[in-house]
Protein backbone atom coordinates (compact mmCIF):
# COMPACT_ATOMS: atom_id res chain seq x y z
CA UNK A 1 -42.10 7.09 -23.05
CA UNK A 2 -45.11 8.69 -21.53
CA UNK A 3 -45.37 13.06 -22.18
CA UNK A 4 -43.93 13.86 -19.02
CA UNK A 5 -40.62 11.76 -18.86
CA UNK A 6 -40.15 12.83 -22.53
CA UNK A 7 -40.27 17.02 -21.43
CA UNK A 8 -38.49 16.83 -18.74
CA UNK A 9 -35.46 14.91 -20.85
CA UNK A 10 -36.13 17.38 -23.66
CA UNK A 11 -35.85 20.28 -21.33
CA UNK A 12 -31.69 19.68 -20.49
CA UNK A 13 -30.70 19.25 -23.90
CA UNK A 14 -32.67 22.30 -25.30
CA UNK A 15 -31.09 24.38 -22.45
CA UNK A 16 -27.70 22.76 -23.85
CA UNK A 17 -28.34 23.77 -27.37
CA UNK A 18 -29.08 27.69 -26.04
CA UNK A 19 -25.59 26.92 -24.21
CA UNK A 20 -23.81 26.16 -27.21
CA UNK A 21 -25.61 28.61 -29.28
CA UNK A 22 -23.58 31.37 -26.59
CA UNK A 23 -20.69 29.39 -26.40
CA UNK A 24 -20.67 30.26 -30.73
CA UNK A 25 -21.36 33.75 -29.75
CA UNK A 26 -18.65 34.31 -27.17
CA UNK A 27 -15.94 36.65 -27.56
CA UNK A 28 -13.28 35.53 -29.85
CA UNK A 29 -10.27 37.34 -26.96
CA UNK A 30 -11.99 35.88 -24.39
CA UNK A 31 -12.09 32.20 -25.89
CA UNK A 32 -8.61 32.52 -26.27
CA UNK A 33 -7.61 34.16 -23.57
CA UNK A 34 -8.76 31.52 -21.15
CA UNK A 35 -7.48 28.79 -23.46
CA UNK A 36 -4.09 28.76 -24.45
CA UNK A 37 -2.41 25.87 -26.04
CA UNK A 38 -0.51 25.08 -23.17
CA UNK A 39 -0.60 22.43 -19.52
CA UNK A 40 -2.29 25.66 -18.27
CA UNK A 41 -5.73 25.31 -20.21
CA UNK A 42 -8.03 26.64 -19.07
CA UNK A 43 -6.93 29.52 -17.48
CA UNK A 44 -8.68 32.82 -16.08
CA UNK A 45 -6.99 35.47 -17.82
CA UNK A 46 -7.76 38.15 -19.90
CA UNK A 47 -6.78 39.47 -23.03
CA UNK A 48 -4.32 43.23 -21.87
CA UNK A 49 -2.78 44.58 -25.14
CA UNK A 50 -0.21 43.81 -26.35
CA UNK A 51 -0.61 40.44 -24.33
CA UNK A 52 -2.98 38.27 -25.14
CA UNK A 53 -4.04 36.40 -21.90
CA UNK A 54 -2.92 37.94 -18.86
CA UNK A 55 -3.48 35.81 -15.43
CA UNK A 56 -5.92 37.34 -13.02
CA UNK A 57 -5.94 40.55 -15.03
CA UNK A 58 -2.24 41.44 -13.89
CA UNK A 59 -2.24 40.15 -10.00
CA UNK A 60 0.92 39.73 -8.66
CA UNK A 61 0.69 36.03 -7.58
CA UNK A 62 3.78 36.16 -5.83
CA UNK A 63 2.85 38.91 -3.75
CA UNK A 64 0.58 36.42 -1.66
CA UNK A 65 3.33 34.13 -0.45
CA UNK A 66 5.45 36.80 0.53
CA UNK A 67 3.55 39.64 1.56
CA UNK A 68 0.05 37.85 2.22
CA UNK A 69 -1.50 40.59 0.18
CA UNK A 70 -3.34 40.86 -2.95
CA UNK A 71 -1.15 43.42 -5.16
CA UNK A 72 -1.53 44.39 -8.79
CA UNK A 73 1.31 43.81 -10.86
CA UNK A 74 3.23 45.99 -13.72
CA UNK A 75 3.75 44.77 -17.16
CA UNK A 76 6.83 46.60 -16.89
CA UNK A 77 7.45 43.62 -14.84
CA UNK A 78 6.60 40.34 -17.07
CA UNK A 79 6.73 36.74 -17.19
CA UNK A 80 5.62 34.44 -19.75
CA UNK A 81 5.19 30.85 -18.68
CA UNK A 82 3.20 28.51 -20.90
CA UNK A 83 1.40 30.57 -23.07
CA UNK A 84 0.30 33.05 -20.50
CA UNK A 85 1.94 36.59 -18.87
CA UNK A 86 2.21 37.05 -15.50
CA UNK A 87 2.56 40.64 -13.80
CA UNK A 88 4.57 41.32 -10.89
CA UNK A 89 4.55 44.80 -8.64
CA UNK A 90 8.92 44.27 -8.48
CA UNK A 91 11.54 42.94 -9.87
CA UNK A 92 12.24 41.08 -7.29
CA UNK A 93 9.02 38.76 -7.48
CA UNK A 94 9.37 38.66 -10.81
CA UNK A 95 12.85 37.23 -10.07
CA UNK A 96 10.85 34.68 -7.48
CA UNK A 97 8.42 33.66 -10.47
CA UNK A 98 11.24 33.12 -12.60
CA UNK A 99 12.71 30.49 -10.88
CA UNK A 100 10.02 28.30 -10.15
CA UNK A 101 6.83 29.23 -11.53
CA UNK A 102 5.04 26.29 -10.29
CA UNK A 103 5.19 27.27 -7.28
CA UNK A 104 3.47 30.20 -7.39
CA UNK A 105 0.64 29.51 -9.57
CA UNK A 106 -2.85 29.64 -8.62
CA UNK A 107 -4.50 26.40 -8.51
CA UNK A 108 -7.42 25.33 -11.27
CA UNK A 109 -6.03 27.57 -13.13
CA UNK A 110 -7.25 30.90 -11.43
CA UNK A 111 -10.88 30.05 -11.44
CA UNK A 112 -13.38 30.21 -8.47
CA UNK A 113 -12.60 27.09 -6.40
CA UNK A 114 -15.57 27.01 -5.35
CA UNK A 115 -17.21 27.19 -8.97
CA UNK A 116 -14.36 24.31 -9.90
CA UNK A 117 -16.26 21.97 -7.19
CA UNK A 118 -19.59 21.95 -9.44
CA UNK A 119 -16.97 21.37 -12.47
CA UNK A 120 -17.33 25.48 -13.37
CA UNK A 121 -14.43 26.93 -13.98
CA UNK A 122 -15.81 30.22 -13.90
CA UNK A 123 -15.33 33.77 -12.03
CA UNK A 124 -12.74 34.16 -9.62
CA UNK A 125 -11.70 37.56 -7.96
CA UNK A 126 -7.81 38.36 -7.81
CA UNK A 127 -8.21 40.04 -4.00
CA UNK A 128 -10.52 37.23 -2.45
CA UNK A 129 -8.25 34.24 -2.28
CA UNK A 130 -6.64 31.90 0.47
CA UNK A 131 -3.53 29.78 1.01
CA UNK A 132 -4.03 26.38 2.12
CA UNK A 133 -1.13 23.95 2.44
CA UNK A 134 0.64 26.41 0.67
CA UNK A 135 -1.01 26.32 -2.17
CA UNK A 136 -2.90 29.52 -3.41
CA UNK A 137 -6.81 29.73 -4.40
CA UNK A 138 -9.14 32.41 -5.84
CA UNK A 139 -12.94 33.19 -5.18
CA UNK A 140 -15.36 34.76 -6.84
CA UNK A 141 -15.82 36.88 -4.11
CA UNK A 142 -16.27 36.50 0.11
CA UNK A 143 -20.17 34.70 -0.81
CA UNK A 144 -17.80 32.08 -2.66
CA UNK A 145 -15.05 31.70 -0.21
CA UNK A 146 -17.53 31.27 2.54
CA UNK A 147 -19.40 28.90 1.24
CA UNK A 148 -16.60 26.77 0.28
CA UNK A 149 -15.13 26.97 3.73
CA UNK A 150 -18.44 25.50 4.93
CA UNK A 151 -16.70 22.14 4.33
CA UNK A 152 -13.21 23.20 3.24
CA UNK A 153 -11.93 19.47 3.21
CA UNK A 154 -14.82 17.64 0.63
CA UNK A 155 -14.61 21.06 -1.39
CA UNK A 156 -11.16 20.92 -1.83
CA UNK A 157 -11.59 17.26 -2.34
CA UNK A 158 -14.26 17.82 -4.68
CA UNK A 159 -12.86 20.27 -6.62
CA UNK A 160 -9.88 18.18 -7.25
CA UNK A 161 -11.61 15.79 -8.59
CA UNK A 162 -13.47 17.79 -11.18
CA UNK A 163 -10.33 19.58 -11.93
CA UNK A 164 -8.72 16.53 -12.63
CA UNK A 165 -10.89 13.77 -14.31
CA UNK A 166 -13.18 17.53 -16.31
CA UNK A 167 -12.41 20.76 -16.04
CA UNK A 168 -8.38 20.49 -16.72
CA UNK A 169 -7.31 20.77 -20.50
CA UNK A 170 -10.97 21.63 -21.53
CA UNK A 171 -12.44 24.39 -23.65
CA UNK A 172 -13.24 26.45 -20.34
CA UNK A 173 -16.86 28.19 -21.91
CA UNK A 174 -17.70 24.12 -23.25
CA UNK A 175 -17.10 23.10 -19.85
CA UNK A 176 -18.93 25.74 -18.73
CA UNK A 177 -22.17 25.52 -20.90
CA UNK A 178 -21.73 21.60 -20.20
CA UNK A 179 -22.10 22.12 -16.24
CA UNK A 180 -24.23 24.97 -15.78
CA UNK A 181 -26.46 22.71 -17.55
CA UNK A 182 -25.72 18.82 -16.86
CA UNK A 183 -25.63 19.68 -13.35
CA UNK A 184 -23.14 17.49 -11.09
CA UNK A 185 -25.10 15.70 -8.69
CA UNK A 186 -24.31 17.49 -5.10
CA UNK A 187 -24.86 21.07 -6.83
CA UNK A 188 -26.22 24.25 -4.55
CA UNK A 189 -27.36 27.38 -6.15
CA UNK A 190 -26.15 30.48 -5.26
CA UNK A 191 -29.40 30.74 -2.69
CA UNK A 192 -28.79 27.59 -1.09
CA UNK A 193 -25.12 28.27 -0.20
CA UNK A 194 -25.81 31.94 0.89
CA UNK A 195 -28.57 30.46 3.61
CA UNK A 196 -26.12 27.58 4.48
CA UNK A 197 -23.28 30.31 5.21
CA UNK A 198 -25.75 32.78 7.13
CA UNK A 199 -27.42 30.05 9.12
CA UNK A 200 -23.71 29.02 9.97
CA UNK A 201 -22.92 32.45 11.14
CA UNK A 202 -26.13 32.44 12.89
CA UNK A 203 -24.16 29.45 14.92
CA UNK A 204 -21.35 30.78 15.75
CA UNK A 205 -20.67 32.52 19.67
């Protein structure tokens, strides 16, 4: 193997080693936070004493079916389902959750779905978010939600897939180190999606 092929396959699995040398390092709450022992690993939650993982640091989830709001909820108002607590701003939602939490759970577990379509589950903001088919998703913020909407039918498709066959049941900061690394093949930067979504604005009347 000639001095060139052999860097460049060096490079990716030195960057992998730094990964897993952070992954070590990472916060003991917030490894366990995000992965309970549960169907719901991994999950973006947070660790809110005296609950240790708390979904979308205490966003009501039902309050975007029924109010098509973001809403923080109460921990005087709590579910637990699978591991993980759930805040709600009323009883009443609470009530809602109760009987049939599926329902209203966030899908890929909370994450960015837009992150979840490069197999990242990663980021994901409580009060940028979007029903489709009645199903609820997070972004990490209006860049993300834009740029997924680019194409909203191959991301979702996309990020179904890597959901499904990666990113569901996994250690979420493995995954992440993995990915952020071993790149999938149709992966943008952050750059290259924030020109696509401004040059699509550019196009629009």
């Amino acid at each position: 193997m000639n001095t060139f092929a052999l860097h460049h396959l060096q490079r990716p699995l030195v960057a992998l080693s730094l990964s897993l040398g952070l992954l070590s390092l990472a916060g003991c709450s917030a490894m366990s936070a995000q992965n309970p022992s549960s169907a719901l690993k991994p999950v973006n939650a947070v660790e809110m004493p005296p609950d240790a993982r708390v979904m979308l640091q205490g966003a009501d989830v039902v309050a975007y079916f029924t109010q098509n709001t973001y809403a923080q909820g109460n921990p005087a108002f709590k579910s637990s389902y699978e591991g993980v607590s759930f805040y709600f701003a009323s009883a009443e939602h609470k009530a809602a959750f109760d009987q049939a939490p599926a329902r209203y759970l966030p899908q890929y577990g909370g994450y960015c779905a837009n992150g979840v379509v490069y197999g990242i589950p990663w980021g994901g903001d409580a009060d940028t978010w979007k029903l489709i088919d009645g199903k609820l998703y997070i972004f990490g913020g209006q860049g993300s939600k834009d740029a997924f909407e680019l194409d909203e039918k191959a991301n979702l498709a996309l990020a179904e897939k890597y959901w499904n066959e990666e990113v569901k049941g996994s250690n979420s900061f493995a995954q992440r180190a993995k990915r952020l690394v071993l790149r999938v093949p149709h992966y943008q930067s952050g750059e290259a999606l924030a020109k696509a979504v401004a040059e699509a604005k550019a196009r629009q009347p």
